[in-house]
N, C-alpha and C. Protein backbone atom coordinates (compact mmCIF):
# COMPACT_ATOMS: atom_id res chain seq x y z
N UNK A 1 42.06 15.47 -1.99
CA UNK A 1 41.03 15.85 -1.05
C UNK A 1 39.96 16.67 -1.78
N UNK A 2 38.56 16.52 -1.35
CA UNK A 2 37.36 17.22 -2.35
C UNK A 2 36.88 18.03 -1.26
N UNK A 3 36.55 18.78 -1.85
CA UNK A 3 35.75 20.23 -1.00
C UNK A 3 34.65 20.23 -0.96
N UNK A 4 33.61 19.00 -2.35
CA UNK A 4 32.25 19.36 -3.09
C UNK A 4 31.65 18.41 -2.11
N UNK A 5 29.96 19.44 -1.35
CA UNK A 5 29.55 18.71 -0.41
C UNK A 5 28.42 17.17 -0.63
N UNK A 6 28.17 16.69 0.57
CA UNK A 6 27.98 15.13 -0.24
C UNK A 6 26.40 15.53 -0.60
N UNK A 7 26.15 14.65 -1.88
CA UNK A 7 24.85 14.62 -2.61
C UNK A 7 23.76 13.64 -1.41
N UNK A 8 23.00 13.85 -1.39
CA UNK A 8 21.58 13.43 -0.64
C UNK A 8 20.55 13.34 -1.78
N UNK A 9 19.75 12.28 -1.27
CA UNK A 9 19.13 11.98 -2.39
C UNK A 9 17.92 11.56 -1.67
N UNK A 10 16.50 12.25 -2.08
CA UNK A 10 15.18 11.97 -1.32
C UNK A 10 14.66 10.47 -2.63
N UNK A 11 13.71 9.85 -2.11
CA UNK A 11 12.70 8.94 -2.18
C UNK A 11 11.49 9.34 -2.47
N UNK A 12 11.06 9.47 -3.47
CA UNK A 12 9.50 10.20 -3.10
C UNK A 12 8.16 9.70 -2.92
N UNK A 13 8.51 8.09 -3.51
CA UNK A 13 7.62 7.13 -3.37
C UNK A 13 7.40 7.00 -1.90
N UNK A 14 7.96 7.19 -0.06
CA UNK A 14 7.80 7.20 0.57
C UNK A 14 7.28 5.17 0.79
N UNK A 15 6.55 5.65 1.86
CA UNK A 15 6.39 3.72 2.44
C UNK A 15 4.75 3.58 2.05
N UNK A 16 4.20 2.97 1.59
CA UNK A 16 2.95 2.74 1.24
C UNK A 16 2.04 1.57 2.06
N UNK A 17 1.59 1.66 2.65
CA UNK A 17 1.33 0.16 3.53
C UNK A 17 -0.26 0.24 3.41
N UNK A 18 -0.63 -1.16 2.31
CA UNK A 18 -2.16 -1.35 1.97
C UNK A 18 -2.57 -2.54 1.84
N UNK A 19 -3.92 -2.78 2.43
CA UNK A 19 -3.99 -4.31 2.41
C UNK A 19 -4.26 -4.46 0.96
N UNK A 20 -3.85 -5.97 0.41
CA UNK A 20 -4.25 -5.82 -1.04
C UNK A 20 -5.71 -6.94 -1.12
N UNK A 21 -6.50 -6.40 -2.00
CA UNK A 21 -7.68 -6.63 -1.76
C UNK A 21 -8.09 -7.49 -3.38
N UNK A 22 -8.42 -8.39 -3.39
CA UNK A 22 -9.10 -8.85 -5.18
C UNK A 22 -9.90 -8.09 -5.89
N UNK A 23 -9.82 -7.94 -6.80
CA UNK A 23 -10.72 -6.97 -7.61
C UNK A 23 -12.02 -7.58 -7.32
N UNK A 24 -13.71 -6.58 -7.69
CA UNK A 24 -14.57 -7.19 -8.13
C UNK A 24 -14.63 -8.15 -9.39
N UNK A 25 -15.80 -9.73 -9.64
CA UNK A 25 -15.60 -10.09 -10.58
C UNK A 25 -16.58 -9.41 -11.39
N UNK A 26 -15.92 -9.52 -12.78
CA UNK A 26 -16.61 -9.10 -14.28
C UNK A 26 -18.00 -9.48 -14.21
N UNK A 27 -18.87 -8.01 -14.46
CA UNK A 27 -19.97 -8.77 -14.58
C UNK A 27 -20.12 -9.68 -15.96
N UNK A 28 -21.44 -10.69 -15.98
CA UNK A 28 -21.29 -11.38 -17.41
C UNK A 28 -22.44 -10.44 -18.45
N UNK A 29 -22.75 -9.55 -18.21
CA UNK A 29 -23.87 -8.61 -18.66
C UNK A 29 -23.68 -7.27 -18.06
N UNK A 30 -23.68 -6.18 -19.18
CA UNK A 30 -24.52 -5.16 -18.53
C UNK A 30 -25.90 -4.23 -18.99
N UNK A 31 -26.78 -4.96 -19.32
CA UNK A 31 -27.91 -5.06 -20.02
C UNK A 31 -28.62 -4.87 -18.45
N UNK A 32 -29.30 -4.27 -18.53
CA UNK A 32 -30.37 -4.16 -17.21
C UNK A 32 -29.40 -3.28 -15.85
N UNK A 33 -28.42 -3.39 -15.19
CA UNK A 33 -28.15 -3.29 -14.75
C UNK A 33 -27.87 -1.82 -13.97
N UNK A 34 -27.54 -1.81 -12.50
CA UNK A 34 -27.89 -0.31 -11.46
C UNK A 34 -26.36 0.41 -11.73
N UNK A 35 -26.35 1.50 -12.56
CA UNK A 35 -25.04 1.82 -13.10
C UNK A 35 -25.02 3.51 -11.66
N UNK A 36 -23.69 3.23 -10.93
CA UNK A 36 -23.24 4.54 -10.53
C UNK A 36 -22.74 5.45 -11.48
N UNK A 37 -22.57 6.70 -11.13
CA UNK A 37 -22.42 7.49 -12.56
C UNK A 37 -21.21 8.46 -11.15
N UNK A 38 -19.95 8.47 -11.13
CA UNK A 38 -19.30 9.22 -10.00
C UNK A 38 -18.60 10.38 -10.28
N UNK A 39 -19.12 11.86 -9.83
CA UNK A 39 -18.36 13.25 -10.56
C UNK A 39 -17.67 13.61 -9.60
N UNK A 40 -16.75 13.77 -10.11
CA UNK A 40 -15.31 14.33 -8.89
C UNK A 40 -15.49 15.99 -8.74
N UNK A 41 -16.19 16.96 -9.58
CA UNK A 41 -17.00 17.62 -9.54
C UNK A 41 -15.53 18.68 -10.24
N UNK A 42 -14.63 18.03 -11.38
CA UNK A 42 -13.71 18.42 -11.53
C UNK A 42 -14.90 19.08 -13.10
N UNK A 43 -14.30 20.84 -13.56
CA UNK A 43 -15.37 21.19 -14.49
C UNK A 43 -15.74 20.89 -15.90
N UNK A 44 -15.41 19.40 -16.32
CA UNK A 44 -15.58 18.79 -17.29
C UNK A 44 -16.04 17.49 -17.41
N UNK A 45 -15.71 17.01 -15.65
CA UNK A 45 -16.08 15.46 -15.56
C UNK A 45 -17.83 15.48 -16.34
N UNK A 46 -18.41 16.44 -15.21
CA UNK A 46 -19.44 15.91 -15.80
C UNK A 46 -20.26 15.68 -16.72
N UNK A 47 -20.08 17.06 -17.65
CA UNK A 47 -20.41 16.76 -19.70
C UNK A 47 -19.71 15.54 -19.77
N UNK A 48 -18.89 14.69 -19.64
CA UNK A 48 -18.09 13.71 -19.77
C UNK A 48 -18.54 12.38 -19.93
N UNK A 49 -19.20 13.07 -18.31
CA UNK A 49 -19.70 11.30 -17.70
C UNK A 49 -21.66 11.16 -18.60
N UNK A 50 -22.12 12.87 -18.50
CA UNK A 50 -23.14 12.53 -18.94
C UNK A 50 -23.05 11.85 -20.49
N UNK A 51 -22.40 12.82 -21.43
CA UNK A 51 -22.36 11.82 -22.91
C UNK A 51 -22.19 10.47 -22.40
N UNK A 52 -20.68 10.34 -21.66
CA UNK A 52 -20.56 8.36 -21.81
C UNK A 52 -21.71 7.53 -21.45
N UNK A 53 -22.61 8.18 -20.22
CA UNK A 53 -24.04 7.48 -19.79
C UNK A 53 -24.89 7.33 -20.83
N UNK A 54 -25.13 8.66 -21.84
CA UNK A 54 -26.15 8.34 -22.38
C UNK A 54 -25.60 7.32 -23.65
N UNK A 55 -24.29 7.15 -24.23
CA UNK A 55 -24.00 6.53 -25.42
C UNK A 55 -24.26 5.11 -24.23
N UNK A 56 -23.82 4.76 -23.12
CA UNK A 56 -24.30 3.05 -22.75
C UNK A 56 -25.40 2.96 -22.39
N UNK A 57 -26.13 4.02 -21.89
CA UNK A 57 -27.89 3.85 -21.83
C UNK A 57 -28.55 3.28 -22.85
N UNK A 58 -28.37 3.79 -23.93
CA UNK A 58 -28.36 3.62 -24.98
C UNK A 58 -28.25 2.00 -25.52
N UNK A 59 -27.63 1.52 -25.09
CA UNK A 59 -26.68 0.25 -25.73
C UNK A 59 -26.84 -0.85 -25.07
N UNK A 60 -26.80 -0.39 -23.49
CA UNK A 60 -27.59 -1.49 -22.53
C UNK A 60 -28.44 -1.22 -21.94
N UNK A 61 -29.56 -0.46 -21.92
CA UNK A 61 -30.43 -0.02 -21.43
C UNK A 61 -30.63 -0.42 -19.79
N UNK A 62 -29.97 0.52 -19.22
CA UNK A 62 -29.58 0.16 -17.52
C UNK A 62 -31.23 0.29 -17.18
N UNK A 63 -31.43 -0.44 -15.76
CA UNK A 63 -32.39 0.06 -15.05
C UNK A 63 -32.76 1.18 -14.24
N UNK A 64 -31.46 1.35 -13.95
CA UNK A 64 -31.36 2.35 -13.02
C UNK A 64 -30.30 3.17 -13.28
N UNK A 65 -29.51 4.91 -12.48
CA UNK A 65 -28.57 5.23 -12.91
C UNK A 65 -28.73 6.08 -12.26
N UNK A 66 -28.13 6.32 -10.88
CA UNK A 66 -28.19 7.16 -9.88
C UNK A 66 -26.33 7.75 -9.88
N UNK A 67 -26.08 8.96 -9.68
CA UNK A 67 -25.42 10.05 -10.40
C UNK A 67 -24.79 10.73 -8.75
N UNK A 68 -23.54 10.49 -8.18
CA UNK A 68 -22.92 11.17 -6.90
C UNK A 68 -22.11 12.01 -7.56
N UNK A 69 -21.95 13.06 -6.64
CA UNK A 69 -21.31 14.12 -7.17
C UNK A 69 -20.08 14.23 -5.36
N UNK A 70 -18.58 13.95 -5.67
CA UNK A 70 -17.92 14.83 -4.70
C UNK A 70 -17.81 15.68 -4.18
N UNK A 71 -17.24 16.28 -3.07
CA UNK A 71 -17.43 17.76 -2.61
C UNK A 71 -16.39 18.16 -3.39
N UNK A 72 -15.51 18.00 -4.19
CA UNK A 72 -14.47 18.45 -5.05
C UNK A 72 -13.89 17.45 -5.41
N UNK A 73 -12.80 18.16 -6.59
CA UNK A 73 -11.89 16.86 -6.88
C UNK A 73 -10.40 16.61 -6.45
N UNK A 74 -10.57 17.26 -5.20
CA UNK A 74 -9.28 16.90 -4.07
C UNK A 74 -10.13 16.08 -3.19
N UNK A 75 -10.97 15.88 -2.88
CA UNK A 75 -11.54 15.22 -2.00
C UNK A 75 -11.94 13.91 -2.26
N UNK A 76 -11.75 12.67 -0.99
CA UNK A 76 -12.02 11.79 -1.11
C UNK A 76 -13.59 11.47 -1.04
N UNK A 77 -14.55 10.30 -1.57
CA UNK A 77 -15.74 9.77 -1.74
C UNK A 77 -15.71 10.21 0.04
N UNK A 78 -16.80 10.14 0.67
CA UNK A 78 -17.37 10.08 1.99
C UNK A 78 -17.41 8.26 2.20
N UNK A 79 -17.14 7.87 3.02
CA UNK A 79 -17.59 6.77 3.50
C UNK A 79 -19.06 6.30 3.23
N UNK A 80 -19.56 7.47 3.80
CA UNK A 80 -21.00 7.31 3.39
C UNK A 80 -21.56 6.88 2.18
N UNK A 81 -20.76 8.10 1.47
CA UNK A 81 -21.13 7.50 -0.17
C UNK A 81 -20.32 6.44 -0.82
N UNK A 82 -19.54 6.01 -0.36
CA UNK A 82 -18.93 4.38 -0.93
C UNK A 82 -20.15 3.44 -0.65
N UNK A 83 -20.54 3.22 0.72
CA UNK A 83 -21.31 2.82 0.64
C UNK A 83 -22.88 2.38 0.72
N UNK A 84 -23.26 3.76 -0.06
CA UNK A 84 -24.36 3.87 -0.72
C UNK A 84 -24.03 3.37 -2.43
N UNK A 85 -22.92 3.60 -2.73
CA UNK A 85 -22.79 3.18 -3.92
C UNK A 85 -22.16 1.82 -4.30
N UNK A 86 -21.70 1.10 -2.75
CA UNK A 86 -21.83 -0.52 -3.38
C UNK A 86 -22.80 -0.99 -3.20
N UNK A 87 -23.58 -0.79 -1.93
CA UNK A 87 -25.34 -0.86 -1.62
C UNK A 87 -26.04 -0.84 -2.71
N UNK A 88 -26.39 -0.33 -3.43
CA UNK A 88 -27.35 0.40 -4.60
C UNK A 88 -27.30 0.32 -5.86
N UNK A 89 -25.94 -0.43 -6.33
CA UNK A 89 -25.22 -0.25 -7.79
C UNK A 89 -24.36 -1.79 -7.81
N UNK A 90 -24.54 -1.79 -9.35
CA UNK A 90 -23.90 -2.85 -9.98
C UNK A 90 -22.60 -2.41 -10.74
N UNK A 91 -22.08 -1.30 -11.17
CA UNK A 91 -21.46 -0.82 -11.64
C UNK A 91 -20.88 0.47 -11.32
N UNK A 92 -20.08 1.13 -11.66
CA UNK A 92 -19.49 2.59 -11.49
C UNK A 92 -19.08 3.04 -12.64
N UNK A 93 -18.72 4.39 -13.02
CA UNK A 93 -18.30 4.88 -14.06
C UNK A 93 -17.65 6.03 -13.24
N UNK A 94 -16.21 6.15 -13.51
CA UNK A 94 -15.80 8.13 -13.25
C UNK A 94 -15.24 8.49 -14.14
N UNK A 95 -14.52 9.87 -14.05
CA UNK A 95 -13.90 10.61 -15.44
C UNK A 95 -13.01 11.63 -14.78
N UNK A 96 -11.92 11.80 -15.27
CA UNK A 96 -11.10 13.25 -14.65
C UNK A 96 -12.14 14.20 -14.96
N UNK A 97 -12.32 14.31 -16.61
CA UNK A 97 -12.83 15.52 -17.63
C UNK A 97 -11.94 17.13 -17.56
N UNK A 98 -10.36 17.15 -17.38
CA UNK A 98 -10.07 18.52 -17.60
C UNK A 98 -10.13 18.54 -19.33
């Protein structure tokens, strides 16, 4: 007979329920193109994101390159700004940057 009480064991992955969606396709260029630039407003993203912009500015000379900033980096994009930024943009770029 055992005395030792029974082990329990949590899950932490929990239940996930998401529609699954296709990726965007590849663009065939990004030469010209409306690049999002997205800062999670975490305090390194953005030295981060600015070097990586300017080394592909540089390289593909975007047309455009309009720059959202999060209300933090616990926080999700706004609705709003998703879509202003599939509206408006051909591309995205983000970065942790700790």
């Amino acid at each position: 007979m055992s005395y030792a009480p029974p082990l329990h064991g949590y899950d932490p992955r929990g239940i996930v329920a998401a529609v699954e969606r296709p990726l965007a396709p590849r663009l065939a260029d990004l030469r010209g193109i409306r690049l999002a630039v997205l800062d999670n407003a975490k305090m390194k993203a953005g030295k981060l994101l600015d070097y990586t912009t300017q080394i592909l500015r540089d390289e593909y000379g975007f047309s455009q390159v309009n720059v959202y900033v999060k209300r933090g980096f616990s926080y999700n994009a706004t609705p709003e700004m998703i879509a202003d930024i599939a509206a408006n943009n051909d591309a995205v770029i983000t970065a942790i940057g700790d």
